[in-house]
Protein backbone atom coordinates (compact mmCIF):
# COMPACT_ATOMS: atom_id res chain seq x y z
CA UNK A 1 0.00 0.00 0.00
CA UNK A 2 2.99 2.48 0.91
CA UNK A 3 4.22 1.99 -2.74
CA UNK A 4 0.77 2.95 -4.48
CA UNK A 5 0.89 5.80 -2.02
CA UNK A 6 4.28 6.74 -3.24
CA UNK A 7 3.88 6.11 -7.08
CA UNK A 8 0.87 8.66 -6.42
CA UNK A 9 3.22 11.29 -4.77
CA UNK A 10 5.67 11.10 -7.55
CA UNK A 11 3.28 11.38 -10.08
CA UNK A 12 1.82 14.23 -8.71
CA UNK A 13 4.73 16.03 -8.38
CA UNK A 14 5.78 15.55 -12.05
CA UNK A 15 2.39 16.63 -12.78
CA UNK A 16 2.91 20.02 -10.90
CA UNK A 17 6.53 20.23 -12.24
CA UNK A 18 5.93 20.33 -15.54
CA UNK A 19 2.56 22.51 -15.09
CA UNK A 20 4.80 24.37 -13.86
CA UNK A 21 7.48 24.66 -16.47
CA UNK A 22 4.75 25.05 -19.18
CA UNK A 23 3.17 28.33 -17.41
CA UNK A 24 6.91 29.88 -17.20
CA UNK A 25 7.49 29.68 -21.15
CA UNK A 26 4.30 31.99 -22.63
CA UNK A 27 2.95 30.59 -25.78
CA UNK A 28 3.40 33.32 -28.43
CA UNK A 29 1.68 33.02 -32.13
CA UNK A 30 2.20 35.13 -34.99
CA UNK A 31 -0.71 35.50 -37.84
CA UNK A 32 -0.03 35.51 -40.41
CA UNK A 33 3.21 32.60 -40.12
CA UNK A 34 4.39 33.33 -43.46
CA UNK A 35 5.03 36.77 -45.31
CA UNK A 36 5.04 37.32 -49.25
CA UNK A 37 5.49 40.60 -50.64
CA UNK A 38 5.95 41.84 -54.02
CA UNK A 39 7.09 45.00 -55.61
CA UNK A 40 8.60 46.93 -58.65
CA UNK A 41 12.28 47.94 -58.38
CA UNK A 42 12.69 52.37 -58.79
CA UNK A 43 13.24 53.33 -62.07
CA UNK A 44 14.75 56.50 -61.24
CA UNK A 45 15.24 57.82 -57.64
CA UNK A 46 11.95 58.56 -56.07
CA UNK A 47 10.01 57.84 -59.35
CA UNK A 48 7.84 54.91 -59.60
CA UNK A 49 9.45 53.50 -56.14
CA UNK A 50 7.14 50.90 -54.37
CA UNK A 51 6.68 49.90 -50.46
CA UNK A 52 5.03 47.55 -49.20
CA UNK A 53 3.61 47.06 -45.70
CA UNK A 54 2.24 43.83 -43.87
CA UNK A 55 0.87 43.82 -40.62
CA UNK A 56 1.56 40.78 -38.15
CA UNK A 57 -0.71 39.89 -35.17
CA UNK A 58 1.17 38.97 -32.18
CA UNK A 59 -0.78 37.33 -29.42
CA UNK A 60 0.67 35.61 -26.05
CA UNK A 61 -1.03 33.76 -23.27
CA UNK A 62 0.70 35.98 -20.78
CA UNK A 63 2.49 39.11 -20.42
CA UNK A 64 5.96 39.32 -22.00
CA UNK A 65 8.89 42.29 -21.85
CA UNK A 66 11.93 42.15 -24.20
CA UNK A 67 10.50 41.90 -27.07
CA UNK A 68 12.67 42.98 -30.15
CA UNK A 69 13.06 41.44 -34.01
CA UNK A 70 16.08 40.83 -35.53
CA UNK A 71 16.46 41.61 -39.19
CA UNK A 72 18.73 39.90 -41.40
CA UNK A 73 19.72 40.01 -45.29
CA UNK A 74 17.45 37.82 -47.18
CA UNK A 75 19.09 35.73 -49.52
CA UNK A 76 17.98 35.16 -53.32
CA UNK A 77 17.05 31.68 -54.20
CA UNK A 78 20.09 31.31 -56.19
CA UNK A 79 22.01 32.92 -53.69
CA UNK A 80 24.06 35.47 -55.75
CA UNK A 81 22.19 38.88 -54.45
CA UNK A 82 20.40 39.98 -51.05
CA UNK A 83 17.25 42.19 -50.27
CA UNK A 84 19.52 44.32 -47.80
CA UNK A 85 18.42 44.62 -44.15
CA UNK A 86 17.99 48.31 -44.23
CA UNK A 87 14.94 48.21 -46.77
CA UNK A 88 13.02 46.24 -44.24
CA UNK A 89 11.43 48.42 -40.84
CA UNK A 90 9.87 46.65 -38.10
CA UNK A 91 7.90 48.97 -35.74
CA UNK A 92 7.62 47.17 -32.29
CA UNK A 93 4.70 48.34 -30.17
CA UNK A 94 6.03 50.43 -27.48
CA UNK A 95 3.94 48.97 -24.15
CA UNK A 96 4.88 45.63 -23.62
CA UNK A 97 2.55 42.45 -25.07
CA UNK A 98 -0.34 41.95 -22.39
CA UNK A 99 -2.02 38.64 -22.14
CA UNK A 100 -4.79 37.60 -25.14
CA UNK A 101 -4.56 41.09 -26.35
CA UNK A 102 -3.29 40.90 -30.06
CA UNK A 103 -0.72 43.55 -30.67
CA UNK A 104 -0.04 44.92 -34.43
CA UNK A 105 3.50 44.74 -35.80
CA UNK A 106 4.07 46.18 -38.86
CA UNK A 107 6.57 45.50 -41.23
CA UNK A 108 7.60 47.55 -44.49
CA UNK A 109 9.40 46.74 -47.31
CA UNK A 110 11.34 49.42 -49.40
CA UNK A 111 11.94 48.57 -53.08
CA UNK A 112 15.10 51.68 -53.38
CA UNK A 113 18.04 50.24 -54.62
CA UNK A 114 17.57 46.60 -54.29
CA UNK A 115 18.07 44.00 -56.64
CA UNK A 116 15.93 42.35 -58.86
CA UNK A 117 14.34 38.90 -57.76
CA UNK A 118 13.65 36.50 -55.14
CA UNK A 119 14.68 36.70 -52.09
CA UNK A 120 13.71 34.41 -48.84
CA UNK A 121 14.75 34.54 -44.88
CA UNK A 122 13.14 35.30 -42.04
CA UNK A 123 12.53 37.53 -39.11
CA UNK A 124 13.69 36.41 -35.44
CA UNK A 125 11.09 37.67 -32.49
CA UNK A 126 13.10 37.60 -29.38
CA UNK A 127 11.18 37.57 -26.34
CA UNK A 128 11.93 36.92 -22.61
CA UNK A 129 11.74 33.39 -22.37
CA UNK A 130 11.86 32.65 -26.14
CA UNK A 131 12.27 33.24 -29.88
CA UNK A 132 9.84 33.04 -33.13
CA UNK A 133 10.81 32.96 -36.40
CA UNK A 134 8.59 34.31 -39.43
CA UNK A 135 9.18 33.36 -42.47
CA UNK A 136 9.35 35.61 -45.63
CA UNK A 137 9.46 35.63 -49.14
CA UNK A 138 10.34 39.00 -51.17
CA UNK A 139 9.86 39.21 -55.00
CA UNK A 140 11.07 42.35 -56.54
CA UNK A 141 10.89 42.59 -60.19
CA UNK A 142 11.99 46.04 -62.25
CA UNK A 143 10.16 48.32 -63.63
CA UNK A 144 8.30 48.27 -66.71
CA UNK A 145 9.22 51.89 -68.45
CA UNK A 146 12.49 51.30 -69.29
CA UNK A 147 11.90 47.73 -71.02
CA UNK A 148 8.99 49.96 -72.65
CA UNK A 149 11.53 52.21 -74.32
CA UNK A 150 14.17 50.23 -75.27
CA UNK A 151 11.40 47.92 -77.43
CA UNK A 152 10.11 51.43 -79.05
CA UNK A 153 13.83 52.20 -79.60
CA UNK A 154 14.40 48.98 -81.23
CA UNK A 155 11.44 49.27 -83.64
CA UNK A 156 12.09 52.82 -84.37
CA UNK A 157 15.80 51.66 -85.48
CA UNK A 158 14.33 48.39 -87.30
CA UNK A 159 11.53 50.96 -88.93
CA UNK A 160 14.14 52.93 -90.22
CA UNK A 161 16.35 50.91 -91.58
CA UNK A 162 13.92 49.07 -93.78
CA UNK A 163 12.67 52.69 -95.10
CA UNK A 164 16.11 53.20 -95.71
CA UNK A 165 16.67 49.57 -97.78
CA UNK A 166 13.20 50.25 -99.19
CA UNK A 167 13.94 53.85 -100.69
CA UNK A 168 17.36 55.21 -99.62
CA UNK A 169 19.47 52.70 -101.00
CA UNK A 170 18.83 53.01 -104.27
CA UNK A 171 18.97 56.99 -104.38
CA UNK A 172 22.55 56.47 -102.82
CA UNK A 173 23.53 54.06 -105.84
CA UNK A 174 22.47 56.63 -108.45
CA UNK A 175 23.99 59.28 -106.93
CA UNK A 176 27.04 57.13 -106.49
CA UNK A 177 26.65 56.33 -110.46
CA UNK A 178 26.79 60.13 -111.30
CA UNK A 179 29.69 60.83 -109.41
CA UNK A 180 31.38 58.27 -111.18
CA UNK A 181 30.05 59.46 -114.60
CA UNK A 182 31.19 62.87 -113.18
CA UNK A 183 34.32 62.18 -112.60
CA UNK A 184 35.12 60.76 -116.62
């Protein structure tokens, strides 16, 4: 009987133990879990540039301090250029996160002077007590003016060329004849 009685004491105590470890780690969720953005690369300085902003919900069972987000370089998928650090702003809510009260984060992407793209990392959420990482995906693709122009450009050269072939050629090979017949 003394061992039931002490298989029952030990269980309870784990029991209470790791209650007790669970409430000392707050559960912290993120919504959404996973950013995508997309953008167009500036064509010139200040002309055409795009931002994009994302809000995040964070929500935790109980009150947290500490809370700050580290930003790193997100890589491209073929890892030869990076969306740089400094085009992405977090703005952290300046009283701390209270229990079951959702608190907005938001994030902005600026499209100045990056590269052209896909880009993925993620975003770490330090907190007292523990971390949260959200993932993110960046596509910035360039502009469309410039392509724009350099197309016209290339039919306007194509356009007059064959004018040229069409008419001009053979004006220049009669007036090269009568310099010739000039010249005798």
């Amino acid at each position: 009987m003394k061992r039931t009685g002490l298989g029952w004491a030990i269980a309870l105590v784990g029991l209470l133990w790791g209650s007790s470890l669970k409430a000392q780690t707050p559960q912290v969720t993120l919504t959404p879990d996973r950013i995508t953005v997309a953008g167009s690369r500036c064509l010139l300085p200040g002309i055409s540039c795009t931002q994009a902003e994302r809000n995040v919900q964070l929500r935790a069972d109980s009150a947290i301090a500490g809370v700050s987000i580290l930003i790193t370089d997100l890589q491209s998928t073929d890892g030869t250029n990076v969306f740089p650090e400094q085009a992405i702003t977090v703005s952290l809510p300046e009283a701390g996160i209270q229990p079951s009260v959702p608190a907005t984060i938001p994030i902005s992407f600026h499209f100045r002077g990056v590269a052209s793209g896909e880009f993925e990392g993620s975003l770490l959420l330090n907190y007292s007590g523990g971390e949260r990482s959200l993932p993110i995906t960046v596509r910035a693709k360039d502009a469309w003016l410039l392509p724009l122009l350099v197309v016209l450009f290339g039919v306007g050269v194509g356009y007059g060329v064959a004018v040229y072939r069409a008419e001009g050629a053979t004006r220049d090979e009669i007036l090269v004849q009568m310099g010739r017949l000039r010249s005798q």
